[in-house]
Structures are given as structure tokens and as C-alpha cells.
Protein backbone atom coordinates (compact mmCIF):
# COMPACT_ATOMS: atom_id res chain seq x y z
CA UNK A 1 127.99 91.36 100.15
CA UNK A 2 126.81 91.63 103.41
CA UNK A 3 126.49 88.97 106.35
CA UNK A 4 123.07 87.92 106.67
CA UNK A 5 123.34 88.28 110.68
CA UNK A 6 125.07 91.24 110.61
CA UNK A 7 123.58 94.09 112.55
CA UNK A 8 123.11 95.96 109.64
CA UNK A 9 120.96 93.32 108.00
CA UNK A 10 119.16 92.61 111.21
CA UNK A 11 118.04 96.32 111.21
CA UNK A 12 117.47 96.83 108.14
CA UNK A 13 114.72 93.50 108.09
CA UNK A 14 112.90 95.20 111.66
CA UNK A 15 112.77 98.52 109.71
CA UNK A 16 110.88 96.74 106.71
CA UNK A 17 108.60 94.72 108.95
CA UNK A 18 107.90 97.95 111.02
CA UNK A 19 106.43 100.03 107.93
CA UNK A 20 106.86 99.45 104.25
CA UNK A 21 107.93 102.85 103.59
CA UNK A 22 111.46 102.06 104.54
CA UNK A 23 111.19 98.89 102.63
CA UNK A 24 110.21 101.73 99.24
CA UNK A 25 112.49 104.02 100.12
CA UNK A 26 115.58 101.14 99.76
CA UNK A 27 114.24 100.40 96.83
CA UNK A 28 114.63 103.94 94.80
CA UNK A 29 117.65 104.82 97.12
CA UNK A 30 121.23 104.84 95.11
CA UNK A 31 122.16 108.02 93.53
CA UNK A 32 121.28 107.38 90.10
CA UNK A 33 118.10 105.08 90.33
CA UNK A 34 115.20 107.72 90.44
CA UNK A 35 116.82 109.33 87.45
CA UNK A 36 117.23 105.88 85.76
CA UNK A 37 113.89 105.48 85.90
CA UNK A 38 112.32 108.64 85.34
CA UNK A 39 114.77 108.34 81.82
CA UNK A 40 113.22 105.06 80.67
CA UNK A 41 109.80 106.36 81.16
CA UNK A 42 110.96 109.45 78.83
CA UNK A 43 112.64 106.56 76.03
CA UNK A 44 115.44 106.27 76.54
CA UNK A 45 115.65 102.80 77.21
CA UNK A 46 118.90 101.40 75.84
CA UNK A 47 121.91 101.29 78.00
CA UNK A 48 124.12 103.42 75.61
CA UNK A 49 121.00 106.38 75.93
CA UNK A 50 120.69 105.75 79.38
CA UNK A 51 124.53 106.90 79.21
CA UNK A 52 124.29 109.25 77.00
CA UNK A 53 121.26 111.04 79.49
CA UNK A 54 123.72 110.16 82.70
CA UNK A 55 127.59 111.31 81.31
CA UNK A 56 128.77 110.95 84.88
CA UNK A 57 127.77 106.86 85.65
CA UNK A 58 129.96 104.44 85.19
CA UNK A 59 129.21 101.54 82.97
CA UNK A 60 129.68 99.42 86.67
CA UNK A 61 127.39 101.47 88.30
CA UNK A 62 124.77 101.80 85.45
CA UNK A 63 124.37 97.98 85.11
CA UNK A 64 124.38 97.37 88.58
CA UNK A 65 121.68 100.11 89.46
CA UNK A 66 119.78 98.64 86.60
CA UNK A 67 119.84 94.95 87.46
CA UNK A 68 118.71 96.11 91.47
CA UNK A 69 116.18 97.77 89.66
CA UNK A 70 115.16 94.65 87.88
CA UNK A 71 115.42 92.83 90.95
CA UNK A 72 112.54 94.73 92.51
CA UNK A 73 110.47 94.48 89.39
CA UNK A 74 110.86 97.91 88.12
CA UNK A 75 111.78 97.31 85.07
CA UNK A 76 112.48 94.45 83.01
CA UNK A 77 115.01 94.12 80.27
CA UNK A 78 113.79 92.54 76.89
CA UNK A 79 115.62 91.89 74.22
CA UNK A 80 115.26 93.59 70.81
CA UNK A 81 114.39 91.09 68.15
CA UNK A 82 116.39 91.01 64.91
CA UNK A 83 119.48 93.33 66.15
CA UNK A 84 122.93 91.94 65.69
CA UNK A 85 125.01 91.95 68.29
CA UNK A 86 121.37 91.43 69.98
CA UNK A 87 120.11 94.83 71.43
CA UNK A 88 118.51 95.17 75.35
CA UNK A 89 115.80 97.52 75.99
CA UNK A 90 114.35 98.36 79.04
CA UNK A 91 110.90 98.82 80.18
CA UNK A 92 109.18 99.57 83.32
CA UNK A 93 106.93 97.58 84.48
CA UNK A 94 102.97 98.65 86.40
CA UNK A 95 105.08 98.96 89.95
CA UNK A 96 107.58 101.27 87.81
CA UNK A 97 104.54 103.17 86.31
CA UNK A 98 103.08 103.59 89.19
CA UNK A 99 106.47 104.82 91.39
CA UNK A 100 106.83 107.54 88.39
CA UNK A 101 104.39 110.17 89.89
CA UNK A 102 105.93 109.29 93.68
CA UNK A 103 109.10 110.29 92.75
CA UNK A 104 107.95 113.59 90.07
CA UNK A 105 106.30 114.89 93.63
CA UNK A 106 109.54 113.61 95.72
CA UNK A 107 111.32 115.71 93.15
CA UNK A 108 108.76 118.53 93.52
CA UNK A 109 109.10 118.87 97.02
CA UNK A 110 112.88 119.02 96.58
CA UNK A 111 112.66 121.37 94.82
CA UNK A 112 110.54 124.38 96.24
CA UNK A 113 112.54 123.67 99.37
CA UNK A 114 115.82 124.52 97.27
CA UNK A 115 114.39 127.32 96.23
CA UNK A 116 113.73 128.65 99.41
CA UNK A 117 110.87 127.91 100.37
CA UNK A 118 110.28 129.14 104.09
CA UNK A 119 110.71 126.25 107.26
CA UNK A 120 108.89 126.53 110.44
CA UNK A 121 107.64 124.68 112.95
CA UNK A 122 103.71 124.25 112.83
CA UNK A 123 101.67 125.22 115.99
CA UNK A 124 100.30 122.09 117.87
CA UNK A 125 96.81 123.15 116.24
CA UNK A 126 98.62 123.44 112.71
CA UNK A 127 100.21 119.82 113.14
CA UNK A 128 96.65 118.58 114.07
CA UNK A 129 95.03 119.50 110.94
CA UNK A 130 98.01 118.39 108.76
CA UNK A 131 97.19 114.65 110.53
């Protein structure tokens, strides 16, 4: 945990009053959490398929990823009636629905530059139309 008037904190509050982006993009940032959530939109919604789906997370860093999730209202966790040892599912909620199709074109855009897609620098009249 963090001081509260630390410099990083300090920044990190001007950076979310000076455009939300920065406040979305802390949000979905952590290695795992776009993946998280683009699993529990596919079903798998249970913390041992979420697992299964993700060999390489920790059971730490799972539940932590997932409870910051939940703390942003991306998901909520419900419990599964009539389960013994009661079962935990996890759904996303509308602002989860509606980051799904942010982060399918965050991942398309990752990946036709990976590919190779060509980089250049625009001409100033270029840059002007992409405004």
C-alpha cells in the first residue's frame, strides 16, 4: 500500500483529473486482467476455470486481479445457490460488457502491428485528416 501523499499518488490523481483515459487505462492495466475478463465473457466464470484458461497465475494473483476488478465494477462475484462448499461465479457487469469490444480492438491493433504491419510517420496533411 501506497502513501496517499506520495508523489506517485499525487500524479497518478492529476493524470485522472486531466483525461479519463488514464483513469481506464489503470483500470484494465495488470498483466492478466484483460484476459480475465475477456475469459468470463467466454464462461468461464469460476475461479478453478479461470485457472484452468490462465496455467501460469497464481492463486494470489488471480484473486487479487479479480477483487480490483470487482472494485471497479467489472464484474461482480455471486454466489452459486445450492453448492456445498458454496460455489462463486463471476459475472461482468454493463461497464464490463461494454469494455469487451475496447479491449477485442486493443487486442486487434496489437496484433497487426506484431505481425508487421508497416510504421511511418504521417505527412502533416495525413495527421490532419486522421484528427
Amino acid at each position: 500500500m501506497r502513501k496517499e501523499n506520495s508523489s506517485n499518488a499525487i500524479n497518478e490523481q492529476f493524470l485522472f483529473q486531466v483525461c479519463e483515459r488514464n483513469s481506464a487505462i489503470s483500470i484494465v492495466s495488470g498483466r492478466w486482467k484483460s484476459q480475465i475478463i475477456f475469459y468470463i465473457s467466454q464462461g468461464n466464470n469460476r475461479f478453478h476455470l479461470l485457472q484452468q484458461r490462465l496455467p501460469n497465475i497464481s492463486e494470489t494473483v488471480l484473486a487479487r486481479q479479480l477483487k480490483e476488478l470487482e472494485a471497479h465494477a467489472i464484474l461482480v462475484k455471486r454466489e452459486i445457490p445450492d453448492t456445498v462448499p458454496i460455489g462463486i461465479k463471476y459475472l461482468l457487469t454493463n461497464k464490463g460488457l461494454e469494455l469487451l469490444p475496447i479491449l477485442d480492438r486493443l487486442c486487434h491493433w496489437g496484433k497487426i502491428y506484431a505481425e508487421g504491419k508497416e510504421i511511418f510517420v504521417p505527412s502533416d496533411e495525413e495527421s490532419d485528416i486522421m484528427k
